[in-house]
C-alpha atoms as a PDB file:
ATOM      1  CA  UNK A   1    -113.720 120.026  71.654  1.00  0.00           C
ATOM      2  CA  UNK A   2    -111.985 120.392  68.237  1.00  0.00           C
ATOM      3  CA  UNK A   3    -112.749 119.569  64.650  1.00  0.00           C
ATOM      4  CA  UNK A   4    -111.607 116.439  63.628  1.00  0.00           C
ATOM      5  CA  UNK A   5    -110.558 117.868  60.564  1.00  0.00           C
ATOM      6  CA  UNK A   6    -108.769 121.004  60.911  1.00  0.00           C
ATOM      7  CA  UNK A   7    -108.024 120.886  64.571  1.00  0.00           C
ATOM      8  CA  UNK A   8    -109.609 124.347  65.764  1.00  0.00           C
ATOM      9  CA  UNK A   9    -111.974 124.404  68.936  1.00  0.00           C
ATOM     10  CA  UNK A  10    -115.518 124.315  67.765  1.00  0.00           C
ATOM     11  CA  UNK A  11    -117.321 123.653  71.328  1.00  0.00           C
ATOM     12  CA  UNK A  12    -115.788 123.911  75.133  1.00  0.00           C
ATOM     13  CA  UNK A  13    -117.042 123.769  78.800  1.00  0.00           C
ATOM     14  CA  UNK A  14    -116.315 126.723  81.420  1.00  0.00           C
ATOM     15  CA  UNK A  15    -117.374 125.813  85.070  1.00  0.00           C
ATOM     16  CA  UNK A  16    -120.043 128.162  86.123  1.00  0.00           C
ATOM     17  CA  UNK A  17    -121.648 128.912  82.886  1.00  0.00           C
ATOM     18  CA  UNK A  18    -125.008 127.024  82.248  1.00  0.00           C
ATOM     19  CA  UNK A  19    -125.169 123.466  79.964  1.00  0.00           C
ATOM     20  CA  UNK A  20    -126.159 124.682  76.096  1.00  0.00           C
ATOM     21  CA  UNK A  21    -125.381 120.477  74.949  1.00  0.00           C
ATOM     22  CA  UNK A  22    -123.722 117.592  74.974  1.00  0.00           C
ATOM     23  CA  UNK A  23    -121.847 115.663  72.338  1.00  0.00           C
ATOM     24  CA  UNK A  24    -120.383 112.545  71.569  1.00  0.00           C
ATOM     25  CA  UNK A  25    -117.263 111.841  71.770  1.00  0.00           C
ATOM     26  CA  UNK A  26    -114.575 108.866  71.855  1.00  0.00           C
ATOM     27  CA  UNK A  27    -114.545 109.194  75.347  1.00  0.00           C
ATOM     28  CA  UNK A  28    -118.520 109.467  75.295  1.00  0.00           C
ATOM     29  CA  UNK A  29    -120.651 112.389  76.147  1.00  0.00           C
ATOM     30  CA  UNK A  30    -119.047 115.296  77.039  1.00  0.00           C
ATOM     31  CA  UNK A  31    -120.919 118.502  78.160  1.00  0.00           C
ATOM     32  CA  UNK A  32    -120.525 121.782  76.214  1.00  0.00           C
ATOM     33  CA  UNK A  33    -121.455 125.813  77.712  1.00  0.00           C
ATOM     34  CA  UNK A  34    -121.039 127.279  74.101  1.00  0.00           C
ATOM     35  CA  UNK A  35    -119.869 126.826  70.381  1.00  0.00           C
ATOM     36  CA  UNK A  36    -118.415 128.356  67.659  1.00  0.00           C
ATOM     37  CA  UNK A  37    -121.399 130.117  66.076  1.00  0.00           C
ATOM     38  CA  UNK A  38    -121.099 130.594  61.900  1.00  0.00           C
ATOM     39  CA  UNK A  39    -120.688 134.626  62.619  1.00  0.00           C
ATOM     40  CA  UNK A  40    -117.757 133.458  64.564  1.00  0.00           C
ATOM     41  CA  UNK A  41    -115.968 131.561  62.716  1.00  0.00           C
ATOM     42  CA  UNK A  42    -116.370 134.093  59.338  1.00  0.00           C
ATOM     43  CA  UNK A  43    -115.008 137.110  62.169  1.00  0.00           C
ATOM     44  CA  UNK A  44    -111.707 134.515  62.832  1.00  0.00           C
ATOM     45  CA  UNK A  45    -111.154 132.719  59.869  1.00  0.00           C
ATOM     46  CA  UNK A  46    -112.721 134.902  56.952  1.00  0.00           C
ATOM     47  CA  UNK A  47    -115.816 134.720  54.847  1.00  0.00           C
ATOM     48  CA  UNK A  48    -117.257 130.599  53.673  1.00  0.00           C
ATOM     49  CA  UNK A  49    -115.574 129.762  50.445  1.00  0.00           C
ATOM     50  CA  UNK A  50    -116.917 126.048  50.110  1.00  0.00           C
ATOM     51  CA  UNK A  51    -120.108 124.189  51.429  1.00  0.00           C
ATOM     52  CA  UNK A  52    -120.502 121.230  50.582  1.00  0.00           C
ATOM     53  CA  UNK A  53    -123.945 119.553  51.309  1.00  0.00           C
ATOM     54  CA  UNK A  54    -123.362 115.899  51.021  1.00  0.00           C
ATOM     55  CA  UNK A  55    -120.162 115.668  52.756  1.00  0.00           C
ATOM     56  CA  UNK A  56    -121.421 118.211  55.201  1.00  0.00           C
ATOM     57  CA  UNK A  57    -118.247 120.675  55.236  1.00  0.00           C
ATOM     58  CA  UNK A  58    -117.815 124.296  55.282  1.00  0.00           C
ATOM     59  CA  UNK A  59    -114.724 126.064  54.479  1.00  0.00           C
ATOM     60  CA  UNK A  60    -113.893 129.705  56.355  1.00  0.00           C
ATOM     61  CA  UNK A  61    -111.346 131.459  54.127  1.00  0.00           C
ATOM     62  CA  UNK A  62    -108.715 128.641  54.565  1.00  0.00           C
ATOM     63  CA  UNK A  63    -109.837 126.364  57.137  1.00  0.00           C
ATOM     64  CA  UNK A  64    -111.725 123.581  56.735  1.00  0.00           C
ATOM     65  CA  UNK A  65    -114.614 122.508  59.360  1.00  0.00           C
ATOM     66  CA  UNK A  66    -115.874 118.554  58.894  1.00  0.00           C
ATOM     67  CA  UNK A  67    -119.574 117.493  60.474  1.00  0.00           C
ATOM     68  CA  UNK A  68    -119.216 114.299  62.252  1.00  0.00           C
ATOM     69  CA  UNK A  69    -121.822 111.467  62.861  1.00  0.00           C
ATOM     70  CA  UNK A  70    -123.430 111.738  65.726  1.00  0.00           C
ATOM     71  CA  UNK A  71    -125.956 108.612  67.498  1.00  0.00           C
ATOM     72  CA  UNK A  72    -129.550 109.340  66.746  1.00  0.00           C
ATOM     73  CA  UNK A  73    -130.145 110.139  70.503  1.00  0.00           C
ATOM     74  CA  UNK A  74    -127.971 113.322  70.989  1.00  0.00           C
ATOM     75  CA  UNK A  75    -129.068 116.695  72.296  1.00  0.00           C
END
């Protein structure tokens, strides 16, 4: 899976490693073995220069990561 904002892969599925999730997407649920943890993303893209609450965004160096809404029921 990849933000919908900036494009980069923020959650994926390899076959044989156990279930961590699931989330929603346009397709419907899709299930996830890991994600891009916060230490990640500051080791790939550089240290947060922006978080924004409200709009519920955080900014590595340059790249911009965007929270989607998710239905009440996910995992």
């Amino acid at each position: 899976m990849r933000d919908g904002w900036c494009g980069e892969p923020i959650a994926w599925a390899r076959v044989g490693d156990p279930v961590t999730g699931r989330e929603w997407t346009e397709h419907g649920w899709v299930t996830v073995t890991d994600r891009l943890s916060p230490a990640e993303a500051v080791r790939k893209y550089g240290p947060i220069t922006e978080l924004v609450v409200g709009f519920e965004s955080v900014t590595y160096g340059e790249t911009k990561f965007v929270a989607r809404l998710r239905p009440a029921s996910s995992v």
